[in-house]
N, C-alpha and C. Protein backbone atom coordinates (compact mmCIF):
# COMPACT_ATOMS: atom_id res chain seq x y z
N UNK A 1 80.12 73.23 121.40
CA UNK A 1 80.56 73.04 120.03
C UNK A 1 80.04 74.15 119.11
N UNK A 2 78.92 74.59 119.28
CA UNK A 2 78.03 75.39 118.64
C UNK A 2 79.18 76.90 118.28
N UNK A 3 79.23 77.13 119.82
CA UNK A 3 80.07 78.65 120.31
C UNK A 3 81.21 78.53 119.47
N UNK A 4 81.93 77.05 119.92
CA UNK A 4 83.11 77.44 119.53
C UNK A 4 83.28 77.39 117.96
N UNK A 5 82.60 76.68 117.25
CA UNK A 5 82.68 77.35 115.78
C UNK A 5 82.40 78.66 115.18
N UNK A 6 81.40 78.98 116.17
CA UNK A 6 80.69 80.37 115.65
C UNK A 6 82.09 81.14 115.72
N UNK A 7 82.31 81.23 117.04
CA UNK A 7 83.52 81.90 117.28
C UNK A 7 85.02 81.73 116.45
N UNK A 8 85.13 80.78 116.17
CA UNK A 8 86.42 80.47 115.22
C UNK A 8 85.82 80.81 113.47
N UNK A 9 84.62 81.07 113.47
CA UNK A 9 84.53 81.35 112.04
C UNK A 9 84.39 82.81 111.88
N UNK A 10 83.70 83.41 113.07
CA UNK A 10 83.77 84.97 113.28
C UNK A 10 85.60 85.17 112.89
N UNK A 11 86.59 85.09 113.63
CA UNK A 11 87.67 85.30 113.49
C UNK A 11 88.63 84.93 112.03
N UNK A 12 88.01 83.78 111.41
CA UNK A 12 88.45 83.34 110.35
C UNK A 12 87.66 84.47 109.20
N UNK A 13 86.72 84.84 109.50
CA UNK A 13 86.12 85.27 108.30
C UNK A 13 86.40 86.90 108.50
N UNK A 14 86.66 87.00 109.54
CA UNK A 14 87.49 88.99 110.12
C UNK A 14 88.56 88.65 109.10
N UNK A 15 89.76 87.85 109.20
CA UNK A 15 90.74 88.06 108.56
C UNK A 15 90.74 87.45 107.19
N UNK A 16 89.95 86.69 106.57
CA UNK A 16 89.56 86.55 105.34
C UNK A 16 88.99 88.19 104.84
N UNK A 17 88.57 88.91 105.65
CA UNK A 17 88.08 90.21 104.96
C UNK A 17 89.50 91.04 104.75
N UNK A 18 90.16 90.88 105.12
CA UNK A 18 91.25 91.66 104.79
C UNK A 18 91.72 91.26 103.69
N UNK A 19 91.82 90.23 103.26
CA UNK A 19 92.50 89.93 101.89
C UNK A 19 91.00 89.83 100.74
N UNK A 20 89.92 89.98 101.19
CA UNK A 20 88.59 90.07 99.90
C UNK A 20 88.77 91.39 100.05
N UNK A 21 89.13 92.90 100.97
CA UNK A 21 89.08 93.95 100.71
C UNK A 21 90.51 94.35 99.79
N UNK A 22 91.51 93.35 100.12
CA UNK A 22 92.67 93.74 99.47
C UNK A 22 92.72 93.67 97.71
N UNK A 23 91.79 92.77 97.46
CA UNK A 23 91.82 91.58 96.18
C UNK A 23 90.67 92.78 95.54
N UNK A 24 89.48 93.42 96.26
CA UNK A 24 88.73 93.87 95.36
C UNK A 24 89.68 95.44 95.09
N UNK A 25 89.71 95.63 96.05
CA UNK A 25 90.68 97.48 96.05
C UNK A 25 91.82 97.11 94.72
N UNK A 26 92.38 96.24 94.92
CA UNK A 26 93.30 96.06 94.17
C UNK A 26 92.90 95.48 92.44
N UNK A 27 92.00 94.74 92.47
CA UNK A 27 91.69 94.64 91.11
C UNK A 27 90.63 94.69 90.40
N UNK A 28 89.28 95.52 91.40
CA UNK A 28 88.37 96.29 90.55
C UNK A 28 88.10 97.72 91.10
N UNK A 29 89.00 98.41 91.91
CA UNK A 29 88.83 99.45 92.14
C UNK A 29 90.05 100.25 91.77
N UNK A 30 90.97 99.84 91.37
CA UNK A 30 92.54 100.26 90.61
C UNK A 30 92.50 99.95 89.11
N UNK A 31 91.69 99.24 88.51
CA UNK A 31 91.37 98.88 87.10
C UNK A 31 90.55 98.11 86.49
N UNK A 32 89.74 99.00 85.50
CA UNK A 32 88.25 99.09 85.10
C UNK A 32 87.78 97.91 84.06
N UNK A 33 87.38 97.42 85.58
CA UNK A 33 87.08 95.81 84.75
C UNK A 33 85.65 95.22 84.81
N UNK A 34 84.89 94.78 84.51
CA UNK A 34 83.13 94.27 84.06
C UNK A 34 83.41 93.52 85.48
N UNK A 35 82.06 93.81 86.32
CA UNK A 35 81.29 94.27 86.26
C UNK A 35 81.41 95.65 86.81
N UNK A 36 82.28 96.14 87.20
CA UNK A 36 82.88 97.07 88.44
C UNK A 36 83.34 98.46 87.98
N UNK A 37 83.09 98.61 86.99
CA UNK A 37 83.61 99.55 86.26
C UNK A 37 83.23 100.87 87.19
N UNK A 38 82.35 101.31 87.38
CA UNK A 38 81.84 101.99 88.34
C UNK A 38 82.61 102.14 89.53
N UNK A 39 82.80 101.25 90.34
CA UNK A 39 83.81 101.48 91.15
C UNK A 39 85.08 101.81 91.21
N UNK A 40 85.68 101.59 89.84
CA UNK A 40 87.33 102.02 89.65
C UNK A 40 86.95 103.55 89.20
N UNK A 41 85.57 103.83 88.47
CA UNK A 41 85.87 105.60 88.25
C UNK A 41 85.00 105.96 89.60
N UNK A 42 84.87 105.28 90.39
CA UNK A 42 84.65 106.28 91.68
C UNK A 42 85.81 106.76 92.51
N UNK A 43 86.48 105.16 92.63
CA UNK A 43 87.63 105.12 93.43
C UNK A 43 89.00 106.20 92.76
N UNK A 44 89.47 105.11 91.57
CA UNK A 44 90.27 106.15 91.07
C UNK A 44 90.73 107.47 90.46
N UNK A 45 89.49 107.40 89.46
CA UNK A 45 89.43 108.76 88.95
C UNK A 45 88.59 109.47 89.66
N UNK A 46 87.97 109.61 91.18
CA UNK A 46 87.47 110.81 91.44
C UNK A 46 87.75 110.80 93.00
N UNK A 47 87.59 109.83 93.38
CA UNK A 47 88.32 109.54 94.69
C UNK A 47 90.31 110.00 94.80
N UNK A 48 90.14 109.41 94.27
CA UNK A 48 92.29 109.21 94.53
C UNK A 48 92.39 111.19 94.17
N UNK A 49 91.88 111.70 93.11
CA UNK A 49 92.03 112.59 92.36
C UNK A 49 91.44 113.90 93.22
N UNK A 50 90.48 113.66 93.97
CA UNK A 50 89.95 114.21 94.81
C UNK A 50 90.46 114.93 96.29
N UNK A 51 90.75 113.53 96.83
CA UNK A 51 91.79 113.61 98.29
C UNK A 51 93.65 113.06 98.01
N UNK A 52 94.37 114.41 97.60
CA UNK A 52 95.19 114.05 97.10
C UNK A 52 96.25 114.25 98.90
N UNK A 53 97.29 114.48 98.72
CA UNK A 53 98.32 115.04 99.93
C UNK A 53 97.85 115.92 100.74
N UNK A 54 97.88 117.44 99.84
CA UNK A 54 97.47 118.39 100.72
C UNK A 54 95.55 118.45 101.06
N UNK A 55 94.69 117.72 100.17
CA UNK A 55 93.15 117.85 100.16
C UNK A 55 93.09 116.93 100.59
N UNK A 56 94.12 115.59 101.44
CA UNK A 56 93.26 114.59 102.08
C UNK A 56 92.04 114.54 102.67
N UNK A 57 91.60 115.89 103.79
CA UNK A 57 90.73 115.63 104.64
C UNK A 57 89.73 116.49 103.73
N UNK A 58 88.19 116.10 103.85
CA UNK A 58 87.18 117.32 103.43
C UNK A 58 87.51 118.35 103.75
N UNK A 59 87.44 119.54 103.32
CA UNK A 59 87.92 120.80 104.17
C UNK A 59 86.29 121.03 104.19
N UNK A 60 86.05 122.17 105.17
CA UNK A 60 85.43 122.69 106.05
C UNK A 60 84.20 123.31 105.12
N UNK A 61 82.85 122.81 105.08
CA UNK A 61 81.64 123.58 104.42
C UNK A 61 81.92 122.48 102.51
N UNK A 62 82.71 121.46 102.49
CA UNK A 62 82.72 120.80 101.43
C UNK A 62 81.81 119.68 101.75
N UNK A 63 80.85 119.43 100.65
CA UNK A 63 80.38 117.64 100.82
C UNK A 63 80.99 117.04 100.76
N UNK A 64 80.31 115.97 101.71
CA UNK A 64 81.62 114.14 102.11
C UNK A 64 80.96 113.62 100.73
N UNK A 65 81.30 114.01 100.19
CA UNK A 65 80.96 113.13 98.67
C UNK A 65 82.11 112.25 98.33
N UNK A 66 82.22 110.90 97.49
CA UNK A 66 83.35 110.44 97.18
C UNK A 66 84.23 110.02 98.44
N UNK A 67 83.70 109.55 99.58
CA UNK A 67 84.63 109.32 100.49
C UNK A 67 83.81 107.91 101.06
N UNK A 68 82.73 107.74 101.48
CA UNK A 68 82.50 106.30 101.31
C UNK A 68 81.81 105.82 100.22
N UNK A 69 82.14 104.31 100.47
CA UNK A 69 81.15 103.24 99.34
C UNK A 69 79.65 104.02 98.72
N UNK A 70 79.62 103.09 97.37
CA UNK A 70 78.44 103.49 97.10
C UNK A 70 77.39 102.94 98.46
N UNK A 71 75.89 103.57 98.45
CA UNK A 71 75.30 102.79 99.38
C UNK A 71 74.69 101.10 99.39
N UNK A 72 74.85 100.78 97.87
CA UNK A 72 74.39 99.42 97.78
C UNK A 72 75.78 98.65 97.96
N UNK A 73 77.03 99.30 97.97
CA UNK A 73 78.81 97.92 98.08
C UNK A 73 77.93 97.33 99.35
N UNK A 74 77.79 98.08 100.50
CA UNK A 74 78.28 97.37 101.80
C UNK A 74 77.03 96.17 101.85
N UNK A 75 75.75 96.87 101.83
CA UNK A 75 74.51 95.25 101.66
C UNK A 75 75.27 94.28 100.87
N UNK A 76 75.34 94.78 99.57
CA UNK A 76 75.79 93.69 98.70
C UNK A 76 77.09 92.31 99.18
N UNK A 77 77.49 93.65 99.65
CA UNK A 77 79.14 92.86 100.06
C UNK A 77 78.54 91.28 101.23
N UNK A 78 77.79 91.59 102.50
CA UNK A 78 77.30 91.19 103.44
C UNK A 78 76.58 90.67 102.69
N UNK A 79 75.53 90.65 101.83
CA UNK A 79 74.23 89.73 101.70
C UNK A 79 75.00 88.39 100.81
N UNK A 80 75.56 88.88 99.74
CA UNK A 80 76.60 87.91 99.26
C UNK A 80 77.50 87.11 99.84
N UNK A 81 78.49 87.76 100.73
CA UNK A 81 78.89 86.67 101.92
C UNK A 81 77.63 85.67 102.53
N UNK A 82 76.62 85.89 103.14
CA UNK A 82 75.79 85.11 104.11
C UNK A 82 75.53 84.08 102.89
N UNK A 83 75.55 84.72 101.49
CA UNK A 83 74.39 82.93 101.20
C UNK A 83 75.49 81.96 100.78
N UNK A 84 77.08 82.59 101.12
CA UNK A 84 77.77 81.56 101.03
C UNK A 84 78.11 80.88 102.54
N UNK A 85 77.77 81.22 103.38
CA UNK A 85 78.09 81.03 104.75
C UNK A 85 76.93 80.35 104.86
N UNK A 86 75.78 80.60 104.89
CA UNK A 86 74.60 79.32 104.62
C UNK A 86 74.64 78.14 103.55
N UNK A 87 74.86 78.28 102.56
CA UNK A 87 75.45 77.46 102.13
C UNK A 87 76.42 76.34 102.07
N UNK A 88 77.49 77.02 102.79
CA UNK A 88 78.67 76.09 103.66
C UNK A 88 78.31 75.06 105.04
N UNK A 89 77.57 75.68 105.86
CA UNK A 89 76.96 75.78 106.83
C UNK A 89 75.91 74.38 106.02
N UNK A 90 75.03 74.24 105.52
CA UNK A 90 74.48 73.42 104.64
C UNK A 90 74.76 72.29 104.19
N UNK A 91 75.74 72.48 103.49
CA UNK A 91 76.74 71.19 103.24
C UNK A 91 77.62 70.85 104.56
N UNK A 92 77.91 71.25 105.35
CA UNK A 92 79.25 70.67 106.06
C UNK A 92 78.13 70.22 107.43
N UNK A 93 77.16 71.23 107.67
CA UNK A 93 76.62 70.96 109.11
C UNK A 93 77.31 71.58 110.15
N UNK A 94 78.44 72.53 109.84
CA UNK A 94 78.98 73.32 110.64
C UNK A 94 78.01 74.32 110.91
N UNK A 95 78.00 74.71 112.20
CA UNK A 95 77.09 75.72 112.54
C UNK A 95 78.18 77.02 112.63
N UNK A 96 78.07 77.64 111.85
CA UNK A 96 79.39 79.09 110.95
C UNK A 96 78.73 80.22 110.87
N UNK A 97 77.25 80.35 110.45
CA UNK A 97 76.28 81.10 109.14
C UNK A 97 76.77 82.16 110.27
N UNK A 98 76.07 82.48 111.39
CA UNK A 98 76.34 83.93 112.71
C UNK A 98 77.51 84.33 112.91
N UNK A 99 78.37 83.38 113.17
CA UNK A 99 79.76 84.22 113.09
C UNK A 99 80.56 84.69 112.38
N UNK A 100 80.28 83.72 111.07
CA UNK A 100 81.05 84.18 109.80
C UNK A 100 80.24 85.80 109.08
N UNK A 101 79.24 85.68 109.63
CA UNK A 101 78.35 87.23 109.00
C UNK A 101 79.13 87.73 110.06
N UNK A 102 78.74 87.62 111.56
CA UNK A 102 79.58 88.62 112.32
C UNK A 102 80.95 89.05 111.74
N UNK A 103 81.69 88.20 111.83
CA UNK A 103 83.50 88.40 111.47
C UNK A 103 83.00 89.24 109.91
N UNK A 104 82.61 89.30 109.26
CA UNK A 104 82.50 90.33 108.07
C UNK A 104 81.89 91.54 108.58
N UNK A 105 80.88 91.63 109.11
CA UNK A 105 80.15 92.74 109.25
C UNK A 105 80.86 93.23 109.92
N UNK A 106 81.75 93.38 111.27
CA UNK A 106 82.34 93.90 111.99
C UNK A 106 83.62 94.22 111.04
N UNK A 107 84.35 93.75 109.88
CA UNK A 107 85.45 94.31 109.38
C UNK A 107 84.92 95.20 108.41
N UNK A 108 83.86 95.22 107.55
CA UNK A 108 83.66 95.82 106.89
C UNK A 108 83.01 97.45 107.41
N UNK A 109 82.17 97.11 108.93
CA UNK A 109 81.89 98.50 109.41
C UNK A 109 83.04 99.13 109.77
N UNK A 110 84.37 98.71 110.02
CA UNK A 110 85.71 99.11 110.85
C UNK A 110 85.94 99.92 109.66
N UNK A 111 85.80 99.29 108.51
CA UNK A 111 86.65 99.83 107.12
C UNK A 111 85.91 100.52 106.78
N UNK A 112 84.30 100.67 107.09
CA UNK A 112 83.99 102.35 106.40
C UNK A 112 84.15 103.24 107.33
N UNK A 113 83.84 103.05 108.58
CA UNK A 113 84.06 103.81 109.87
C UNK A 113 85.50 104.25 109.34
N UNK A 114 86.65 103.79 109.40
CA UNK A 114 88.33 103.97 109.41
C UNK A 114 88.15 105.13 108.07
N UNK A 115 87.78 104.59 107.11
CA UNK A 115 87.75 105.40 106.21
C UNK A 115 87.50 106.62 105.90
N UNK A 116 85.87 106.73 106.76
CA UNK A 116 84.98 107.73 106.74
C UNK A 116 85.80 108.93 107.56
N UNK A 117 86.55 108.25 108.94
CA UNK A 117 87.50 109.43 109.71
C UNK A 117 89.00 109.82 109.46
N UNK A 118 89.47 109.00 107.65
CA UNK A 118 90.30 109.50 107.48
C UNK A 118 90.22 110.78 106.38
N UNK A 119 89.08 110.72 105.69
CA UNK A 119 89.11 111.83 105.17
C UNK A 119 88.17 113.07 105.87
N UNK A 120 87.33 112.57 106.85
CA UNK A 120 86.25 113.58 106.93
C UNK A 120 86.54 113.73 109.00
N UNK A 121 87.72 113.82 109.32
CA UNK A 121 88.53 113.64 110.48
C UNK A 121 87.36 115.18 111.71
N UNK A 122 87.39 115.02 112.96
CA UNK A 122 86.08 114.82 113.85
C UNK A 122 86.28 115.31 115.06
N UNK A 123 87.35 114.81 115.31
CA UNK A 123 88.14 114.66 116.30
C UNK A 123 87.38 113.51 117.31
N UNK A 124 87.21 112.46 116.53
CA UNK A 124 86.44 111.39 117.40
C UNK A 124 87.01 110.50 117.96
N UNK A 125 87.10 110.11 119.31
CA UNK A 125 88.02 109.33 120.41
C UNK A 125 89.33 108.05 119.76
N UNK A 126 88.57 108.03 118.74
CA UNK A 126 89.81 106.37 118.14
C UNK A 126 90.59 107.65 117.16
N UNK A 127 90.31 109.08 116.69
CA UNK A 127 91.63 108.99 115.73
C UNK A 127 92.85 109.64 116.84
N UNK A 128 92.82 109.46 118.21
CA UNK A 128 93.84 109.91 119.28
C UNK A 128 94.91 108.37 119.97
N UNK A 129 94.28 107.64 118.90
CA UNK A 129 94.82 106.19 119.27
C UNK A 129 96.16 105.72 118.49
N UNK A 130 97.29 105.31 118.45
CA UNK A 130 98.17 105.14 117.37
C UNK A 130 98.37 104.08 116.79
N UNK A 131 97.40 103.22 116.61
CA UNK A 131 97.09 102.51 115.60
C UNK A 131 96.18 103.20 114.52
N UNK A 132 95.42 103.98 115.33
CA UNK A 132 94.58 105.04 114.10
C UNK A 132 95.68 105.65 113.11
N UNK A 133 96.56 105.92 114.04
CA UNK A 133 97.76 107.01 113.04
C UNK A 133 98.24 106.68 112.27
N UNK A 134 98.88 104.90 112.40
CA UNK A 134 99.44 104.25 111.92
C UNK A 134 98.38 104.47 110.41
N UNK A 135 97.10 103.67 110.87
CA UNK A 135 96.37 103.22 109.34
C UNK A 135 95.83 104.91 108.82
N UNK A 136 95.71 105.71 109.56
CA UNK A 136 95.92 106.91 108.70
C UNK A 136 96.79 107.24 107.79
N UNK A 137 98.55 107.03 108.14
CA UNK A 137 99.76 107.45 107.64
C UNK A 137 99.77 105.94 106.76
N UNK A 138 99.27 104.99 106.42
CA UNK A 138 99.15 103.72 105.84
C UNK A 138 98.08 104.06 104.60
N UNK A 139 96.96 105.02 104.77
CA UNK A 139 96.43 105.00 103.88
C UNK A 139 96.86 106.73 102.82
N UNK A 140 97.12 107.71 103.87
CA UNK A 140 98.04 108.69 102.40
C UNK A 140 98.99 108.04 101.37
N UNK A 141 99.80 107.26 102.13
CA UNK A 141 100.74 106.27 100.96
C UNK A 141 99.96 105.94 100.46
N UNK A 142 98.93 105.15 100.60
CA UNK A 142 98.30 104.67 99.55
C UNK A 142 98.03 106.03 98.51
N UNK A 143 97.08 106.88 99.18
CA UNK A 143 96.67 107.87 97.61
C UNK A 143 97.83 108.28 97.00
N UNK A 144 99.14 108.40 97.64
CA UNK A 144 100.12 108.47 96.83
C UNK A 144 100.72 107.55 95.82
N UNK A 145 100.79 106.31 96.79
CA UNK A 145 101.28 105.17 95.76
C UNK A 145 100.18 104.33 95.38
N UNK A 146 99.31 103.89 94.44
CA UNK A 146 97.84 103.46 94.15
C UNK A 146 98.17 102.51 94.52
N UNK A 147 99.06 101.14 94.04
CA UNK A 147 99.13 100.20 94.38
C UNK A 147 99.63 99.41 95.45
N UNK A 148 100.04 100.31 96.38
CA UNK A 148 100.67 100.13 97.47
C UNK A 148 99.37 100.18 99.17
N UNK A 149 99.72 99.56 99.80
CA UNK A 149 98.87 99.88 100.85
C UNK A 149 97.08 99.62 100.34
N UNK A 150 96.95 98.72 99.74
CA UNK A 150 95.62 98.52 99.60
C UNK A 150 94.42 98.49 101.05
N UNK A 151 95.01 97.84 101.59
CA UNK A 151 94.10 97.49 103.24
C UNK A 151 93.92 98.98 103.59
N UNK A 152 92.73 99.17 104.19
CA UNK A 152 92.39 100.55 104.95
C UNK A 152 92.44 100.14 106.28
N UNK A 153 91.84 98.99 106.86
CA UNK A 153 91.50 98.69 107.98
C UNK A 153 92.28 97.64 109.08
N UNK A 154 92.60 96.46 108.27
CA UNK A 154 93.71 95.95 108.83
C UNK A 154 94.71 95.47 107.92
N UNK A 155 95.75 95.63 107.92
CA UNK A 155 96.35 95.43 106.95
C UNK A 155 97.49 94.05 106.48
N UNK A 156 96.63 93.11 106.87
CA UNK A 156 96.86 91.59 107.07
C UNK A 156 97.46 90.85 105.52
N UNK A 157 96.61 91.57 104.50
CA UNK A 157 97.02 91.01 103.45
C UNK A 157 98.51 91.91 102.66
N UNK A 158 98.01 93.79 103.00
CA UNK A 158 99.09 93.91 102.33
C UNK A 158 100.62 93.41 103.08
N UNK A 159 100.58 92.85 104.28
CA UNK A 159 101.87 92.42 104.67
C UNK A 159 101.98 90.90 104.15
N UNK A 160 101.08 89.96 103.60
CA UNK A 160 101.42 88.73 102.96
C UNK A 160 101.47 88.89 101.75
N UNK A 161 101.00 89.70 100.67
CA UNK A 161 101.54 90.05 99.47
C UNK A 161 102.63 91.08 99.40
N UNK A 162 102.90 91.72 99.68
CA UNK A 162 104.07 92.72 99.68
C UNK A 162 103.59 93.52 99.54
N UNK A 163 102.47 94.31 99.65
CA UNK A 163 102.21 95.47 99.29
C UNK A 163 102.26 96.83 99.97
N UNK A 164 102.76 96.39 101.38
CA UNK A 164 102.80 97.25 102.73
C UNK A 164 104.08 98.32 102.83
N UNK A 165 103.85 99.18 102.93
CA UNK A 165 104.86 100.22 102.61
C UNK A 165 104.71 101.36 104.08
N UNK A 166 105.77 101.99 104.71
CA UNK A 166 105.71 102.87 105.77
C UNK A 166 106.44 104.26 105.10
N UNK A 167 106.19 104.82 105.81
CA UNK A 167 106.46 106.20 105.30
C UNK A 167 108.16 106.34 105.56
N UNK A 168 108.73 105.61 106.77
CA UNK A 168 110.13 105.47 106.99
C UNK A 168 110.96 104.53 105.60
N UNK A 169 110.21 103.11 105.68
CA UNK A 169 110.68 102.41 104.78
C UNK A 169 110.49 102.73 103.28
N UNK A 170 109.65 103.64 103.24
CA UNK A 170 110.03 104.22 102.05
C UNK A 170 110.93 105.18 101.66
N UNK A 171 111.08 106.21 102.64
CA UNK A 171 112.24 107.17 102.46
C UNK A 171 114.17 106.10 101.86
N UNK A 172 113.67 105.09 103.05
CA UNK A 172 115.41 104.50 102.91
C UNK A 172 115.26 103.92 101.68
N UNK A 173 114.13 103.65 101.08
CA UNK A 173 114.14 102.67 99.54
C UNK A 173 114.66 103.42 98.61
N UNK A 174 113.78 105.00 98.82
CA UNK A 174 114.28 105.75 97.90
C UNK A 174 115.76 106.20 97.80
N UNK A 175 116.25 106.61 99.23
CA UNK A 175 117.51 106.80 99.14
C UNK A 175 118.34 105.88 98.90
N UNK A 176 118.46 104.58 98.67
CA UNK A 176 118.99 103.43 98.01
C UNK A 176 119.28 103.60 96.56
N UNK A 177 120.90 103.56 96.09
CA UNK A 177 121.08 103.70 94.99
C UNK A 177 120.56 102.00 93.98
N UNK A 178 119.59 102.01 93.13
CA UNK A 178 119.65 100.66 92.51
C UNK A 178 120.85 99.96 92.19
């Protein structure tokens, strides 16, 4: 009984991270709102502005500056999840607290890892994979279209809100007379 909750909350709380990464990208890192303000002029005005089309990747002898989280998001993010997962865990008597930290910690390292090798690219064994390519060519749309393509890592929520856009399905949108 133990396992199998751990395990079903690890997985529940992986794909709950896709829509808490979608929800924060989307409405405190796209517009500058208390307490976060900081993060929308990292993200948008120096990030987005930074790695545009042709400057996606660091070029060569540049600092990886502006390409991951500050260093306190990711603790914060994780330490804040656990005291609600202990907490839950608390009240219900579900034994959750390990897997539900696992299922976060593992999406949130995917999403700086994913991140970190889309702008600062390595040639390291996963970006030869084509799901890498995919969320590579998933996240230029994004710096192109801000509001589009929020997910870096899996992109679970922008396909239940609409926000998921391909580089094909966008060409035919555009060529669509309104």
């Amino acid at each position: 009984m133990v396992i199998f909750c751990e395990v079903i909350a690890a997985i529940v709380l992986f794909i709950y991270s896709s829509f808490f990464e979608w929800f924060v990208h989307r409405y405190f890192m796209h517009t500058p709102r208390f307490p976060l303000k900081d993060a929308f002029r990292g993200h948008t005005l120096i990030h987005h502005q930074q790695y545009r089309d042709q400057s996606f990747s660091v070029q060569p002898g540049e600092p990886m500056t502006n390409v991951m989280l500050r260093w306190y998001a990711f603790p914060a993010m994780i330490l804040g999840h656990m005291s609600i997962f202990a907490l839950f865990q608390w009240a219900t008597g579900l034994p959750i607290f390990w897997g539900a930290s696992l299922g976060c910690t593992l999406y949130f390292t995917g999403y700086e890892y994913t991140h970190y090798l889309m702008h600062v690219p390595k040639g390291h064994f996963v970006e030869r994979f084509g799901w890498y390519q995919f969320l590579l060519n998933h996240h230029r749309l994004h710096h192109k279209y801000m509001l589009r393509n929020l997910n870096v890592f899996v992109p679970i929520a922008d396909i239940c809100f609409g926000t998921l856009i391909t580089a094909e399905g966008w060409r035919s949108r555009a060529k669509t007379p309104s």
